[in-house]
Every structure is written in C-alpha cells, then in structure tokens.
N, C-alpha and C. Protein backbone atom coordinates (compact mmCIF):
# COMPACT_ATOMS: atom_id res chain seq x y z
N UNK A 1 31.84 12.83 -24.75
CA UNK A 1 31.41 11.61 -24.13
C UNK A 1 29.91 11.70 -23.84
N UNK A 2 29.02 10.62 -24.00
CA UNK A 2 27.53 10.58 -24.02
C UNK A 2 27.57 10.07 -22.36
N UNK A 3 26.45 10.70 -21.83
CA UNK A 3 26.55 10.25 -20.65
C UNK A 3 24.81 10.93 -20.44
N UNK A 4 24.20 9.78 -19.27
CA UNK A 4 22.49 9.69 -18.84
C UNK A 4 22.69 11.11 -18.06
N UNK A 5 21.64 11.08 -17.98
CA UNK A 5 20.87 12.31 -17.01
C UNK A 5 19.55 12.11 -16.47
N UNK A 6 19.29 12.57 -15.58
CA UNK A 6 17.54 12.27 -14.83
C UNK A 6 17.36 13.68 -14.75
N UNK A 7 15.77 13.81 -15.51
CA UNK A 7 15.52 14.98 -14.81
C UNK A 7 14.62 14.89 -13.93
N UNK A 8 14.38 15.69 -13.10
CA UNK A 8 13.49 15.38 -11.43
C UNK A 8 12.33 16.98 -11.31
N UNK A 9 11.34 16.72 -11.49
CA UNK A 9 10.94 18.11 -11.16
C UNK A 9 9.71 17.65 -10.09
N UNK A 10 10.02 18.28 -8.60
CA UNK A 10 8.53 18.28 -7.85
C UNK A 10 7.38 18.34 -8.32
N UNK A 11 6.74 17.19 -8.04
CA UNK A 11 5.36 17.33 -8.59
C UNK A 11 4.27 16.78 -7.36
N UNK A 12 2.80 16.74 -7.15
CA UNK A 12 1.30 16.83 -6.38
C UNK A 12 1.47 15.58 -6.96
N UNK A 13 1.12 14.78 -6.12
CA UNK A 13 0.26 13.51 -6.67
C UNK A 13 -0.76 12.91 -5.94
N UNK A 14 -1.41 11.89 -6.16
CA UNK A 14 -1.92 11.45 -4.85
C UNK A 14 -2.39 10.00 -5.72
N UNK A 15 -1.96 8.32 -4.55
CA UNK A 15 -2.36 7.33 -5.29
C UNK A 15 -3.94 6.62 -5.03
N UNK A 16 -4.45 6.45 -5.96
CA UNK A 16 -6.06 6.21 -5.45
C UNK A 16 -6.22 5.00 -5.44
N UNK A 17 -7.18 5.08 -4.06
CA UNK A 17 -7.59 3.54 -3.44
C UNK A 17 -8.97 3.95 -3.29
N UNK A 18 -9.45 2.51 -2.86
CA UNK A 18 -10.73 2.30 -3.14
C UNK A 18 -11.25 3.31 -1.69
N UNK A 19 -10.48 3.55 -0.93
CA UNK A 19 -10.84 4.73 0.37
C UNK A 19 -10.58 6.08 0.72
N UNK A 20 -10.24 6.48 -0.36
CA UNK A 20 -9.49 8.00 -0.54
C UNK A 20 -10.29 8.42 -1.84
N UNK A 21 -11.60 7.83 -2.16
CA UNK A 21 -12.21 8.96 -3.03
C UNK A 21 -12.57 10.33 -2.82
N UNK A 22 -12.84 10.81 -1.72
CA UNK A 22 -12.88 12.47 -1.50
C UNK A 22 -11.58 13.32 -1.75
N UNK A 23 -10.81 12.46 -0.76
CA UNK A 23 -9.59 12.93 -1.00
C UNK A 23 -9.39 13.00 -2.89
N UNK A 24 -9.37 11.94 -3.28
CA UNK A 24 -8.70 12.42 -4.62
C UNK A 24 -9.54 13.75 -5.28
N UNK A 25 -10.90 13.60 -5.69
CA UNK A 25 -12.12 14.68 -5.74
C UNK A 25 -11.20 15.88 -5.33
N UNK A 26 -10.56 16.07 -3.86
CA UNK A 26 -10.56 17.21 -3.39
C UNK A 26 -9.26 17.69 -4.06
N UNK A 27 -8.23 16.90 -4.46
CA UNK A 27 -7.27 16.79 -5.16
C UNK A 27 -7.13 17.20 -6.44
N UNK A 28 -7.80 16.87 -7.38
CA UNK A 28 -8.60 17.03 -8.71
C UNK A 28 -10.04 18.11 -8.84
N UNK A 29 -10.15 19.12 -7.84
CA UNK A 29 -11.03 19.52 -7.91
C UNK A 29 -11.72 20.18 -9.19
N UNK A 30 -10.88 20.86 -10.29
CA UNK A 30 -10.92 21.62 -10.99
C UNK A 30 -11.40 20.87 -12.37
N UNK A 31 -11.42 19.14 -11.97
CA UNK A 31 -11.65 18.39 -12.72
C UNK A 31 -12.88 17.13 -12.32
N UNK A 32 -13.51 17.02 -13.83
CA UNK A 32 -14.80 15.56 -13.37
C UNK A 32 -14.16 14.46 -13.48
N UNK A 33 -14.06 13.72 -12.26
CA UNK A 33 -13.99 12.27 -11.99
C UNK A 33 -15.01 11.25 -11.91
N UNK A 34 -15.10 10.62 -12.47
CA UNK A 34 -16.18 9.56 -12.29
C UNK A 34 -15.15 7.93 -11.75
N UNK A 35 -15.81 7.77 -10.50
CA UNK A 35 -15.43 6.45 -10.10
C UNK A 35 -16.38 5.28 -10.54
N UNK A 36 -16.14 4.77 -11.11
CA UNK A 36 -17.07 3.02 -11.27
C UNK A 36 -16.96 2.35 -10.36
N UNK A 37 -17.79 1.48 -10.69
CA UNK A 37 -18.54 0.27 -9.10
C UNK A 37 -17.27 -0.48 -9.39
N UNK A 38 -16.15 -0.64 -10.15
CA UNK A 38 -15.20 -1.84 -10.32
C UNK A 38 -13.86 -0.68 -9.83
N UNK A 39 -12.87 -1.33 -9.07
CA UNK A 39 -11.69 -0.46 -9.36
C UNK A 39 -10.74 -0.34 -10.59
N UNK A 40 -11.41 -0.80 -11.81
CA UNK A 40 -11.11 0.10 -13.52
C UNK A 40 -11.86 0.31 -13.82
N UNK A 41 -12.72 1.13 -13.44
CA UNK A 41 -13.81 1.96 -14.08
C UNK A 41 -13.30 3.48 -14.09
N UNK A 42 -12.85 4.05 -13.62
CA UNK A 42 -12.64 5.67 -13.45
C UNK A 42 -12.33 5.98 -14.58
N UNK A 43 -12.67 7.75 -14.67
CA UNK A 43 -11.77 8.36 -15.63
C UNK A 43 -12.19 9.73 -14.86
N UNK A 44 -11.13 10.37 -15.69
CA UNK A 44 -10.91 12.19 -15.13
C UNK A 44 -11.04 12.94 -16.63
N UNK A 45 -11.86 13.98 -16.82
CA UNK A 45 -11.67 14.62 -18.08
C UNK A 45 -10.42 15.60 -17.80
N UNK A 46 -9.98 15.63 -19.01
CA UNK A 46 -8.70 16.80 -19.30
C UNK A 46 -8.47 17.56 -20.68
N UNK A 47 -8.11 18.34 -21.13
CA UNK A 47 -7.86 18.77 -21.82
C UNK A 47 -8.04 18.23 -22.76
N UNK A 48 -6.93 16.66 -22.52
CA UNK A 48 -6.93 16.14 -24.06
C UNK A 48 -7.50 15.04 -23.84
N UNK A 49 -9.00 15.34 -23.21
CA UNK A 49 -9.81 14.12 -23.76
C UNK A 49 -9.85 13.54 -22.16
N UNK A 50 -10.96 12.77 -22.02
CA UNK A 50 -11.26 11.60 -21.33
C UNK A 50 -9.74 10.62 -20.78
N UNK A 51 -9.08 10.65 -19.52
CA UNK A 51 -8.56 9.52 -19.40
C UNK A 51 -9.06 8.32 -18.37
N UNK A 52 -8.77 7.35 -18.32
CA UNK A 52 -9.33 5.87 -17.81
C UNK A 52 -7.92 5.67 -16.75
N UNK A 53 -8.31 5.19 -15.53
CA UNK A 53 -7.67 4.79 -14.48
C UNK A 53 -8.16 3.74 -13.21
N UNK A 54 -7.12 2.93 -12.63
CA UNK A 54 -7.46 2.19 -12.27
C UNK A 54 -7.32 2.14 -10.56
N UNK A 55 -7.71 1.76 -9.74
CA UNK A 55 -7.27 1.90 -8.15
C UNK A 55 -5.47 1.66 -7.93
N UNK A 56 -4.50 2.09 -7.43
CA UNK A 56 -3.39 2.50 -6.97
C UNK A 56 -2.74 2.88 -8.54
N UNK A 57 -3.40 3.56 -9.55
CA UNK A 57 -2.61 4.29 -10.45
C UNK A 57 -2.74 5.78 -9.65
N UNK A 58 -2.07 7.03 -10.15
CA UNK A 58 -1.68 7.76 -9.45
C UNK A 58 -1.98 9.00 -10.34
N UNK A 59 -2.78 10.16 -9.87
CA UNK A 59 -2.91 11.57 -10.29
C UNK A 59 -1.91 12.08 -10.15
N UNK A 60 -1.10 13.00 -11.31
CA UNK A 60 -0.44 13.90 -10.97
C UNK A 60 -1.07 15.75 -11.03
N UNK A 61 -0.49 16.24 -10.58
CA UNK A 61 -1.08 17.83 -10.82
C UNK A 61 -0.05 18.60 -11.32
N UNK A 62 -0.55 19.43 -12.39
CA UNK A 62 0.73 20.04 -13.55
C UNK A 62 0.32 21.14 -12.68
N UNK A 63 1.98 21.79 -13.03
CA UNK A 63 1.72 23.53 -13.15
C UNK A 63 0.95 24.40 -13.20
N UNK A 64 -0.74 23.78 -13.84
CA UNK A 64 -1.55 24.74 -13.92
C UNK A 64 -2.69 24.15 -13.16
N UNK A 65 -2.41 23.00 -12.31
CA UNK A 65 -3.61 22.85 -11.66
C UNK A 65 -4.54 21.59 -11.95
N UNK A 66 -4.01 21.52 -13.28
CA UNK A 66 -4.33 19.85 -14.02
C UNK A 66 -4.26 18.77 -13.51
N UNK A 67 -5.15 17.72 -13.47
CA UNK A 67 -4.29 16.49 -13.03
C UNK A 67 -4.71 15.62 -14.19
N UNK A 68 -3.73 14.75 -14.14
CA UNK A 68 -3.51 13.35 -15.46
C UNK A 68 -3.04 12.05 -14.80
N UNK A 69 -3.09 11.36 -15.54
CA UNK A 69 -3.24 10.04 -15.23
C UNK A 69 -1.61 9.08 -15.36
N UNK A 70 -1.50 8.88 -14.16
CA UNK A 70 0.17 8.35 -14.71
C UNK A 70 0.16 6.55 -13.97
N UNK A 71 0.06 5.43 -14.57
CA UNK A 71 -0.23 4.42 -13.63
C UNK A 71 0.94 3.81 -13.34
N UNK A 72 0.52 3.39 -12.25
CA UNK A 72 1.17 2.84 -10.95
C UNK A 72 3.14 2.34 -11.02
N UNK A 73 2.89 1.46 -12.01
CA UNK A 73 4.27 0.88 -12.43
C UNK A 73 5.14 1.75 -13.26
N UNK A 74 4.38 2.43 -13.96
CA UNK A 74 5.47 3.81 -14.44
C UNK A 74 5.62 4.92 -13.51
N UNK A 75 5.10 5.44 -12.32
CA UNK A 75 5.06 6.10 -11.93
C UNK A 75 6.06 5.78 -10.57
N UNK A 76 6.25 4.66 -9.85
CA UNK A 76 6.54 4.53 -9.14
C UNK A 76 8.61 4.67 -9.76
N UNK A 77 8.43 3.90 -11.13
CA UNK A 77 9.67 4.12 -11.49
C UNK A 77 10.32 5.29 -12.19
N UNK A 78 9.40 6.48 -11.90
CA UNK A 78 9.69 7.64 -12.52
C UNK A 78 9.87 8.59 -11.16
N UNK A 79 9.38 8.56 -10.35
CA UNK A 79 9.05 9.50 -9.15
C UNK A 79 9.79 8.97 -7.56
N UNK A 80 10.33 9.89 -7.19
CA UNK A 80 10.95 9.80 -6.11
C UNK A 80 10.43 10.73 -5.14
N UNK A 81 9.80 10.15 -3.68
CA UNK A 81 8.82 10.71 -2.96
C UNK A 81 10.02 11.61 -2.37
N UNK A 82 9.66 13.12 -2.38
CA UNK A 82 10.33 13.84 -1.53
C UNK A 82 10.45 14.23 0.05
N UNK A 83 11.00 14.48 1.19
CA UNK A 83 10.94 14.88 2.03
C UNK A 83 10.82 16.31 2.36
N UNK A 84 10.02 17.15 3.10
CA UNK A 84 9.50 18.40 2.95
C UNK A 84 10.28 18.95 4.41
C-alpha cells in the first residue's frame, strides 16, 4: 500500500524585515549580504552562486553553517516552528 510521509528535520531560520537587518547579518555571518534601498533588492552569496531575496522571505542555516534562501510562501508551508 502507497502511503505519504513528511519528513521534518530541525532547522535555524530567521524571517527578514525591513528591522532585523543586524540580526539577520549576525545570523548569516559566514556569509555577504547585501540589502537594497527596496525590500527586493537583497541577495546572500553561497556556494551555488548569488541568491536574490525579498523582505519576510526567510534564511535557513544548513548543517554546515550555510544559509539559503527559502521564500516566504514555501517556507511557511514546509516548516513547522518548534517549541524548545
């Protein structure tokens, strides 16, 4: 019988607003962010290249410290905020 599955793995995130630029910086440290005068101007370099982001899309941080770009409407339906 075929049957769904979710997989769930804890992950860092943090969602960026136009008032939490340090915070994200401090978040992403290991990485260059550039914010633009517009809230879609940003991008974060990574590995694979330059990504582009917009105010309440959302950094995640991999396993190694990385962060990438996951926006807002996929993310919210992928991620379930945990309690610590």
């Amino acid at each position: 019988m075929i049957k769904k599955y979710i997989k769930t793995t804890p992950v860092e995130a943090i969602q960026v607003t136009n008032d939490n630029r340090e915070e994200v910086r401090k978040f992403a440290f290991l990485q260059r962010i550039v914010f633009g005068n517009e809230t879609i101007m940003h991008s974060i370099d990574t590995l694979e290249g330059k990504m582009h982001f917009s105010d309440g899309d959302y950094l995640i941080k991999n396993q190694t410290g990385e962060c990438y770009v996951c926006r807002k409407d996929i993310f919210e339906k992928t991620y379930k905020e945990v309690d610590e």
